[in-house]
PDB file of N, CA and C in Angstrom:
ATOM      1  N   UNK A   1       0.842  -1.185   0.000  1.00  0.00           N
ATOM      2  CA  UNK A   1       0.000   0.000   0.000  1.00  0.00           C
ATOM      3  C   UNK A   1       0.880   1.238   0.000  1.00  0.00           C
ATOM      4  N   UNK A   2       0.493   2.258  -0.909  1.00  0.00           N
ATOM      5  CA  UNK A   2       0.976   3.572  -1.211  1.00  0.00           C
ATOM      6  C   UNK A   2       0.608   4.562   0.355  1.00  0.00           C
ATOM      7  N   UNK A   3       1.504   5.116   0.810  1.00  0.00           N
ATOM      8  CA  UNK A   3       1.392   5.786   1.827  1.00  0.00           C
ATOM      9  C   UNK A   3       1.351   7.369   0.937  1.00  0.00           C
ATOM     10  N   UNK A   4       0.608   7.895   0.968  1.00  0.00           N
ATOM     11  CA  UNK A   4       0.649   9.553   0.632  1.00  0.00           C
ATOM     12  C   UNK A   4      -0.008  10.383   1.439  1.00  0.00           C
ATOM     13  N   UNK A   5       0.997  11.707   1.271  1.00  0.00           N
ATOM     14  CA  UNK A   5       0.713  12.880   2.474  1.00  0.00           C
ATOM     15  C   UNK A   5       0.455  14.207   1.638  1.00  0.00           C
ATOM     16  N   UNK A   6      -0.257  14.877   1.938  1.00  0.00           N
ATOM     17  CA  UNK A   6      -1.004  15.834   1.236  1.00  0.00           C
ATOM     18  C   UNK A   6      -0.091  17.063   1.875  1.00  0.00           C
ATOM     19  N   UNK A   7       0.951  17.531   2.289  1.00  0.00           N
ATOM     20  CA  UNK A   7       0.915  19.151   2.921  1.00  0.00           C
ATOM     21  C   UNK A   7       0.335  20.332   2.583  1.00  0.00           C
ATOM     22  N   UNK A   8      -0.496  21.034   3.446  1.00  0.00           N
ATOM     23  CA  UNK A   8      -1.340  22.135   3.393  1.00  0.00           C
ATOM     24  C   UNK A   8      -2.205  22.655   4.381  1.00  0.00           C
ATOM     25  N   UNK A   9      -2.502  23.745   4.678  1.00  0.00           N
ATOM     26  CA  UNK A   9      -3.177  24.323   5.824  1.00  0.00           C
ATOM     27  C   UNK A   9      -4.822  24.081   5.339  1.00  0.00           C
ATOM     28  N   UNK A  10      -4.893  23.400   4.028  1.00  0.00           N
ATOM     29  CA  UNK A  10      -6.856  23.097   3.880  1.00  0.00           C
ATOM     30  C   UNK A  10      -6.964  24.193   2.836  1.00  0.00           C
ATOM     31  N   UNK A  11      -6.055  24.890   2.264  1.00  0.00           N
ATOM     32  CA  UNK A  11      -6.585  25.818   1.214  1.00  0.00           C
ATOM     33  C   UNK A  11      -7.260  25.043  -0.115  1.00  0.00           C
ATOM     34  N   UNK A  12      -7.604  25.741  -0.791  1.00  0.00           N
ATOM     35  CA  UNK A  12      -8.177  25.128  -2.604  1.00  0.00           C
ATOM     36  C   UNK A  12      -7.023  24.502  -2.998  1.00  0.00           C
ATOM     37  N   UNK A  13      -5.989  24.965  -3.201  1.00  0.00           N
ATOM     38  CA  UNK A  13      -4.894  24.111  -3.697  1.00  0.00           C
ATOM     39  C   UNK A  13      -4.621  23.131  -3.246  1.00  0.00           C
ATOM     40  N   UNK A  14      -4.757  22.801  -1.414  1.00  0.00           N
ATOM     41  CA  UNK A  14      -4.085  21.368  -0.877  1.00  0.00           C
ATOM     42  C   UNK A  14      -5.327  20.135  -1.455  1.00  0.00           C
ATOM     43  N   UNK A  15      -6.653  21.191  -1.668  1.00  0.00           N
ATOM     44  CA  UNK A  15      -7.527  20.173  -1.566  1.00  0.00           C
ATOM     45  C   UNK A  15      -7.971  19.623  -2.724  1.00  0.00           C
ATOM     46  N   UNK A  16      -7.321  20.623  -3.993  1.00  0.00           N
ATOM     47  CA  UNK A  16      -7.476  19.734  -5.060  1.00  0.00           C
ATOM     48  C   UNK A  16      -5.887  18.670  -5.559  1.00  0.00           C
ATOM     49  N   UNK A  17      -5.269  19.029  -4.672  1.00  0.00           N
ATOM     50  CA  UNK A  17      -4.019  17.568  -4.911  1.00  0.00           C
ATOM     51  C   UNK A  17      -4.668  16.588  -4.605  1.00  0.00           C
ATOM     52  N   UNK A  18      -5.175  16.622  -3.068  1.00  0.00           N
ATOM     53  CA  UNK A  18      -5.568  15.534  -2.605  1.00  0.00           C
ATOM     54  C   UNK A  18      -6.428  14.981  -3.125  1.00  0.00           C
ATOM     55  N   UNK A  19      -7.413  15.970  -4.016  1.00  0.00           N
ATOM     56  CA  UNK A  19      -8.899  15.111  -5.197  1.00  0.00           C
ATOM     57  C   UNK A  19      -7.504  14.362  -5.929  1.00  0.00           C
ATOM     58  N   UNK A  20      -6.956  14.829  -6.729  1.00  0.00           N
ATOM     59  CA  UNK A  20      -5.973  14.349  -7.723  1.00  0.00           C
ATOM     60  C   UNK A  20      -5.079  12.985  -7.320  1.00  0.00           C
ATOM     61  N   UNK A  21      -4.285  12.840  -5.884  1.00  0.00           N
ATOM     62  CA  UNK A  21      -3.817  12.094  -5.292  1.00  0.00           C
ATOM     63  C   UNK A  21      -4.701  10.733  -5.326  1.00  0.00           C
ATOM     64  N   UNK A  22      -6.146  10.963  -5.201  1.00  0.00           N
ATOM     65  CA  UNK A  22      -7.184  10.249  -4.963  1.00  0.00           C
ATOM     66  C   UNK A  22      -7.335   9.712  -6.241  1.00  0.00           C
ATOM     67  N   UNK A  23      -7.395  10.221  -7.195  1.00  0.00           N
ATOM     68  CA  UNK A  23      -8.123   9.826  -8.621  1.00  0.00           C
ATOM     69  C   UNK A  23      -6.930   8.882  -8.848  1.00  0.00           C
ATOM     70  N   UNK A  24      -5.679   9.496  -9.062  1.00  0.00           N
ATOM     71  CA  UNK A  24      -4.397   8.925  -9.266  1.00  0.00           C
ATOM     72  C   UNK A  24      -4.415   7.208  -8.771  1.00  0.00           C
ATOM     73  N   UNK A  25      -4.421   7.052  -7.357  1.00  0.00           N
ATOM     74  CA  UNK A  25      -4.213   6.173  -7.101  1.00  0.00           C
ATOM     75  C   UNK A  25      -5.627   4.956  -7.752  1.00  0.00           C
ATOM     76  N   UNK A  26      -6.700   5.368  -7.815  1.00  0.00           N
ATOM     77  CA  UNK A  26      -8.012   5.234  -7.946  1.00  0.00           C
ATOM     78  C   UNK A  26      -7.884   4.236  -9.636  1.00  0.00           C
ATOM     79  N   UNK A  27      -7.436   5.089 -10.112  1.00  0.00           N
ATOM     80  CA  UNK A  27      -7.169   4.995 -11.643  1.00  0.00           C
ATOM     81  C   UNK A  27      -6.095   4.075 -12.022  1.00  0.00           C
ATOM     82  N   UNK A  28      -4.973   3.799 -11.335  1.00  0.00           N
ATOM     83  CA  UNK A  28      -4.186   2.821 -11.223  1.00  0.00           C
ATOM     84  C   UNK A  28      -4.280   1.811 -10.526  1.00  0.00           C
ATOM     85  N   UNK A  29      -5.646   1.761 -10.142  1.00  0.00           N
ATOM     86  CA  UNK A  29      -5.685   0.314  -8.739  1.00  0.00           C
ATOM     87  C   UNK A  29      -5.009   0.040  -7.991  1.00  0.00           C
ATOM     88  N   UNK A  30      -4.312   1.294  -7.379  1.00  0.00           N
ATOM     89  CA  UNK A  30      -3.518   0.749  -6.375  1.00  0.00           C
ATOM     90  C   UNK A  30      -4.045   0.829  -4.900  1.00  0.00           C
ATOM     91  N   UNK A  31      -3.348   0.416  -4.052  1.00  0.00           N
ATOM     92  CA  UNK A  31      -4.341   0.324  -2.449  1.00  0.00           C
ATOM     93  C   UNK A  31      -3.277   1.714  -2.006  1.00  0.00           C
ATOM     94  N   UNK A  32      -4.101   2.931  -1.711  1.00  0.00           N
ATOM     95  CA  UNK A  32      -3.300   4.235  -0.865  1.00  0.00           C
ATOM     96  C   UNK A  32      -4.057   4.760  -0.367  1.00  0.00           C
ATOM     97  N   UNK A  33      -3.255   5.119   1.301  1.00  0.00           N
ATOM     98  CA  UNK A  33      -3.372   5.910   2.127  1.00  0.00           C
ATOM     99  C   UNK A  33      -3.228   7.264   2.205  1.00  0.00           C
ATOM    100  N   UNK A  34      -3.915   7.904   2.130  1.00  0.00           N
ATOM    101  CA  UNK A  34      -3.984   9.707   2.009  1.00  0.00           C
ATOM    102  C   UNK A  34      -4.114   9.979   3.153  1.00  0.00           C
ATOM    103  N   UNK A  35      -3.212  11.109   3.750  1.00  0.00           N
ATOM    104  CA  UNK A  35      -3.351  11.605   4.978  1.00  0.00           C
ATOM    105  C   UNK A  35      -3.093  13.080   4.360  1.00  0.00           C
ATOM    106  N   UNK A  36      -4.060  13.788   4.965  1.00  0.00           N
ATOM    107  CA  UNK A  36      -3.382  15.443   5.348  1.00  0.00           C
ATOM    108  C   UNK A  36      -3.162  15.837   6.376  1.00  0.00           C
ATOM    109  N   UNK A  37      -1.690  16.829   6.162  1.00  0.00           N
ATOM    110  CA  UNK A  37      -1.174  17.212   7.324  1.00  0.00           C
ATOM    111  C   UNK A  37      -1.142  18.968   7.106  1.00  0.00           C
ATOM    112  N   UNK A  38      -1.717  19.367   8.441  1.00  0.00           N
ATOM    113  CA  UNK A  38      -2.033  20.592   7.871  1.00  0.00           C
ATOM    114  C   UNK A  38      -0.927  21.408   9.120  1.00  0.00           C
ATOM    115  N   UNK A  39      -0.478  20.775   9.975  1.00  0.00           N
ATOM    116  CA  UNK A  39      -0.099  21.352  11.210  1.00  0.00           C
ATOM    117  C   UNK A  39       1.540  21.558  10.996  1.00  0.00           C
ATOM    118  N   UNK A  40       1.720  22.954  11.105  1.00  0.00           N
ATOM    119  CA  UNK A  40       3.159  23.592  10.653  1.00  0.00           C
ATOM    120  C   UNK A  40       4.069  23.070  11.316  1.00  0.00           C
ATOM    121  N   UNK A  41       4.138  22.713  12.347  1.00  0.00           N
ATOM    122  CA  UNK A  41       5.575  21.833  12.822  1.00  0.00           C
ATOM    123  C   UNK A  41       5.809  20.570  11.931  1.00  0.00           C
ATOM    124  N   UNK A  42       5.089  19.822  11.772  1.00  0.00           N
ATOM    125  CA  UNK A  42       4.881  18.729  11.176  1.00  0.00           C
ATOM    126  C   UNK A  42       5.500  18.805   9.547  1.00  0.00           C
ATOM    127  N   UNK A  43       4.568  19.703   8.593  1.00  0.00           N
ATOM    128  CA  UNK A  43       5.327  20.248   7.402  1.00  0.00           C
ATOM    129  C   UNK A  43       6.607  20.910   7.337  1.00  0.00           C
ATOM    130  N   UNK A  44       7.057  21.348   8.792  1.00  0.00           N
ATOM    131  CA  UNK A  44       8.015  21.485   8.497  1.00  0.00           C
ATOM    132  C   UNK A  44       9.443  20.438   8.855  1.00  0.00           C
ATOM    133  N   UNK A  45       8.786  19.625   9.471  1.00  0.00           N
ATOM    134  CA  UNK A  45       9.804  18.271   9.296  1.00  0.00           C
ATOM    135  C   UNK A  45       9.665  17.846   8.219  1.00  0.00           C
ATOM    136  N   UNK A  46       9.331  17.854   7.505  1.00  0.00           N
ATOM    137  CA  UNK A  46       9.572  17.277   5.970  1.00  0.00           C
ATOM    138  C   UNK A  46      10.540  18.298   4.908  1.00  0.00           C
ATOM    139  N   UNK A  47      10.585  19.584   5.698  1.00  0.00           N
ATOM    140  CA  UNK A  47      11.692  20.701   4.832  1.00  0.00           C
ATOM    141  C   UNK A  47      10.997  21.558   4.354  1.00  0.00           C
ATOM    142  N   UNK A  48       9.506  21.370   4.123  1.00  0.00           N
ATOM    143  CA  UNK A  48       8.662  22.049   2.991  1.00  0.00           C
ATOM    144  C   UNK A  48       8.559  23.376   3.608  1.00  0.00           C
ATOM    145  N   UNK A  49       9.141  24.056   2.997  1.00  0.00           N
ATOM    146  CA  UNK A  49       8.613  25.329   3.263  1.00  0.00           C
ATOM    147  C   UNK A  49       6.803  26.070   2.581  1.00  0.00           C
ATOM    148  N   UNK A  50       7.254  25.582   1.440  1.00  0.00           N
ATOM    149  CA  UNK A  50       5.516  25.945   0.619  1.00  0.00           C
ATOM    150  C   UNK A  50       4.903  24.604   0.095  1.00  0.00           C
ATOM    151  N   UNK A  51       3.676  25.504   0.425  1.00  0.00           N
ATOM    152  CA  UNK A  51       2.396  24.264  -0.152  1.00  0.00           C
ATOM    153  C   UNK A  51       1.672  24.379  -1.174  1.00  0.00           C
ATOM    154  N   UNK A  52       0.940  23.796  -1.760  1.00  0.00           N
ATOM    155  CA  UNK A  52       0.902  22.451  -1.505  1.00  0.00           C
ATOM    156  C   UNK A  52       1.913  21.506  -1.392  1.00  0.00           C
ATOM    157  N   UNK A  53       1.975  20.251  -0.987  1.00  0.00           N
ATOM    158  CA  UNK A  53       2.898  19.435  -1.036  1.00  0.00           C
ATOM    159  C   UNK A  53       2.701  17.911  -1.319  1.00  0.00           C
ATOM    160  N   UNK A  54       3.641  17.099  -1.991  1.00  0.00           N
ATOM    161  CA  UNK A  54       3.111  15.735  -1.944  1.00  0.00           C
ATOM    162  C   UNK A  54       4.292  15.029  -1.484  1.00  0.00           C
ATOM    163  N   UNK A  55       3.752  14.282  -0.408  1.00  0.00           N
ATOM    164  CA  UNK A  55       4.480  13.016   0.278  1.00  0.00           C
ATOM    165  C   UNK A  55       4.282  11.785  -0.408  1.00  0.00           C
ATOM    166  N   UNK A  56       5.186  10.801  -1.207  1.00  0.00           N
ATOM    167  CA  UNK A  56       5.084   9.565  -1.714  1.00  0.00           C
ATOM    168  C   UNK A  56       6.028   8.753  -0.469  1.00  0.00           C
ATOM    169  N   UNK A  57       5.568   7.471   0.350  1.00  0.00           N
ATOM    170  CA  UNK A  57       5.995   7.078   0.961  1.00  0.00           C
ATOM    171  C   UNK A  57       7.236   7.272   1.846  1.00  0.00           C
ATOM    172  N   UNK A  58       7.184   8.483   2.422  1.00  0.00           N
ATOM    173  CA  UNK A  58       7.825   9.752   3.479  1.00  0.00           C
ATOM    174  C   UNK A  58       9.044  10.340   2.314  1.00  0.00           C
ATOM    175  N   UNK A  59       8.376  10.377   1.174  1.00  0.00           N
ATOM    176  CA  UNK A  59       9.639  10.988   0.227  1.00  0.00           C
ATOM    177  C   UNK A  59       9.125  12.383  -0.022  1.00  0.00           C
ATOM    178  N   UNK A  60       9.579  13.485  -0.478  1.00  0.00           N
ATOM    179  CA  UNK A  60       8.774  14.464  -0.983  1.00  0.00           C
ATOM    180  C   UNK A  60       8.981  14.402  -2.241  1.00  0.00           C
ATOM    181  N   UNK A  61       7.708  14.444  -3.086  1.00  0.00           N
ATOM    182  CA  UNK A  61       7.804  14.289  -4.386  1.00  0.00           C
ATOM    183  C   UNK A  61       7.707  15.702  -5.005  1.00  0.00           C
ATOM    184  N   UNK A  62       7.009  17.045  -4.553  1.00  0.00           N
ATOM    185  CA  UNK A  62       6.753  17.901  -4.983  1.00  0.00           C
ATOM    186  C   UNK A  62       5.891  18.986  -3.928  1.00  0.00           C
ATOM    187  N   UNK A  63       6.598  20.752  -3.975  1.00  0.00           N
ATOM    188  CA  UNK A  63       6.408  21.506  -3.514  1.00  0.00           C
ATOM    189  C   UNK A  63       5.778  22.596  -4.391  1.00  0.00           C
ATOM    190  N   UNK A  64       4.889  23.091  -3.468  1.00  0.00           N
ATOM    191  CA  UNK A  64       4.282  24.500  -4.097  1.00  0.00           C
ATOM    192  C   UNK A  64       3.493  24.213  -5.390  1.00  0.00           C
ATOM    193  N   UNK A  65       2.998  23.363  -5.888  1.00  0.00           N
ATOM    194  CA  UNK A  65       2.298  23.181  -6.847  1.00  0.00           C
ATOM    195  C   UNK A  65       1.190  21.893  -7.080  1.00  0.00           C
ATOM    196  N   UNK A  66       0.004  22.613  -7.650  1.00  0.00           N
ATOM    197  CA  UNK A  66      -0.897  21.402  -7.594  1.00  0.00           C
ATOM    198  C   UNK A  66      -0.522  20.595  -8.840  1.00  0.00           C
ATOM    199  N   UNK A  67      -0.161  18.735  -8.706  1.00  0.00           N
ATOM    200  CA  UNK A  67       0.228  18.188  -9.603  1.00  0.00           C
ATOM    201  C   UNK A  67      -1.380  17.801 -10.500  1.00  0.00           C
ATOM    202  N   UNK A  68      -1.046  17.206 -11.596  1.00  0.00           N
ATOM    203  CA  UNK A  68      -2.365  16.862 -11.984  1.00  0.00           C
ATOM    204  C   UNK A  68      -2.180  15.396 -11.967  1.00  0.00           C
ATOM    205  N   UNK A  69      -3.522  14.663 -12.506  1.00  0.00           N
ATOM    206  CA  UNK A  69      -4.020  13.192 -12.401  1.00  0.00           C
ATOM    207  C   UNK A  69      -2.374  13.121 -12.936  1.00  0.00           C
ATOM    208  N   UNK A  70      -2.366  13.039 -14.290  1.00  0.00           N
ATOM    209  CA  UNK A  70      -1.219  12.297 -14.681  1.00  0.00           C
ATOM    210  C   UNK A  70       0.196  12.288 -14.064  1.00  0.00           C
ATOM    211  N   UNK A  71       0.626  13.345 -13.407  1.00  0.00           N
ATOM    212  CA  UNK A  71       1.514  13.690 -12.980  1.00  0.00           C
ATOM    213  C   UNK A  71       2.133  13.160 -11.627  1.00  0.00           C
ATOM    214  N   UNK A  72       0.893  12.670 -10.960  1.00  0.00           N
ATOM    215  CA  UNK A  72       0.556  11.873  -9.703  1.00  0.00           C
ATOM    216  C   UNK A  72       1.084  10.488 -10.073  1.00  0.00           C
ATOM    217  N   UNK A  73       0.056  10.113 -11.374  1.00  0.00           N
ATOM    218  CA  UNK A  73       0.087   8.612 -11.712  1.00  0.00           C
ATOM    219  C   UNK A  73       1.606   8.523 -12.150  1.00  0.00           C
ATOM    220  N   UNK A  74       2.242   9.238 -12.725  1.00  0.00           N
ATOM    221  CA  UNK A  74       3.645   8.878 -13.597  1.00  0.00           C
ATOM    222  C   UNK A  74       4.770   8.505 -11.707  1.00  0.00           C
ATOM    223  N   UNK A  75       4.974   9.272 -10.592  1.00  0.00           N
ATOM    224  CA  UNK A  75       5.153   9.185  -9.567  1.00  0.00           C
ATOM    225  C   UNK A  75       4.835   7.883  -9.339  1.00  0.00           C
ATOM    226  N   UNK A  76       3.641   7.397  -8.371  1.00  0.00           N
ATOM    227  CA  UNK A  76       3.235   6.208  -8.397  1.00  0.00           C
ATOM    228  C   UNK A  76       3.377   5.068  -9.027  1.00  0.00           C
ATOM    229  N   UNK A  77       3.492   4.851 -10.451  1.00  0.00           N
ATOM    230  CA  UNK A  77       3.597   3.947 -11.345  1.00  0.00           C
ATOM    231  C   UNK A  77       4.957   3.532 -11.071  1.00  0.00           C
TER     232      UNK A  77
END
């Protein structure tokens, strides 16, 4: 199972990764865990300074930008 972490304080942007994160995994049949972490100590153990953010199994895959479906899936795959 795919562990993924959403970073973001809940704005439009964290929350359409996480639609995307969702479809992504959804669309590839894979079994993943989505968590959001919205709490600033926390994002900032991961380094991230800006959000949005995506966590692929405690890796950071990508800062400050919402990825799209495909962009998710190419990661994952």
């Amino acid at each position: 199972m795919k562990e993924l972490a959403i970073l973001g304080t809940g704005c439009a942007k964290c929350t359409k990764l996480e639609e995307n994160a969702r479809l992504a995994g959804e669309s590839l049949g894979l079994a993943c865990h989505i968590r959001k972490v919205s709490d600033l100590q926390e994002i900032m153990k991961y380094g991230v300074m800006m959000t949005p953010a995506l966590v692929i199994d405690g890796e950071v895959k990508s800062i400050g930008k919402v990825l799209s479906v495909d962009d998710i899936k190419a990661l994952l795959g």
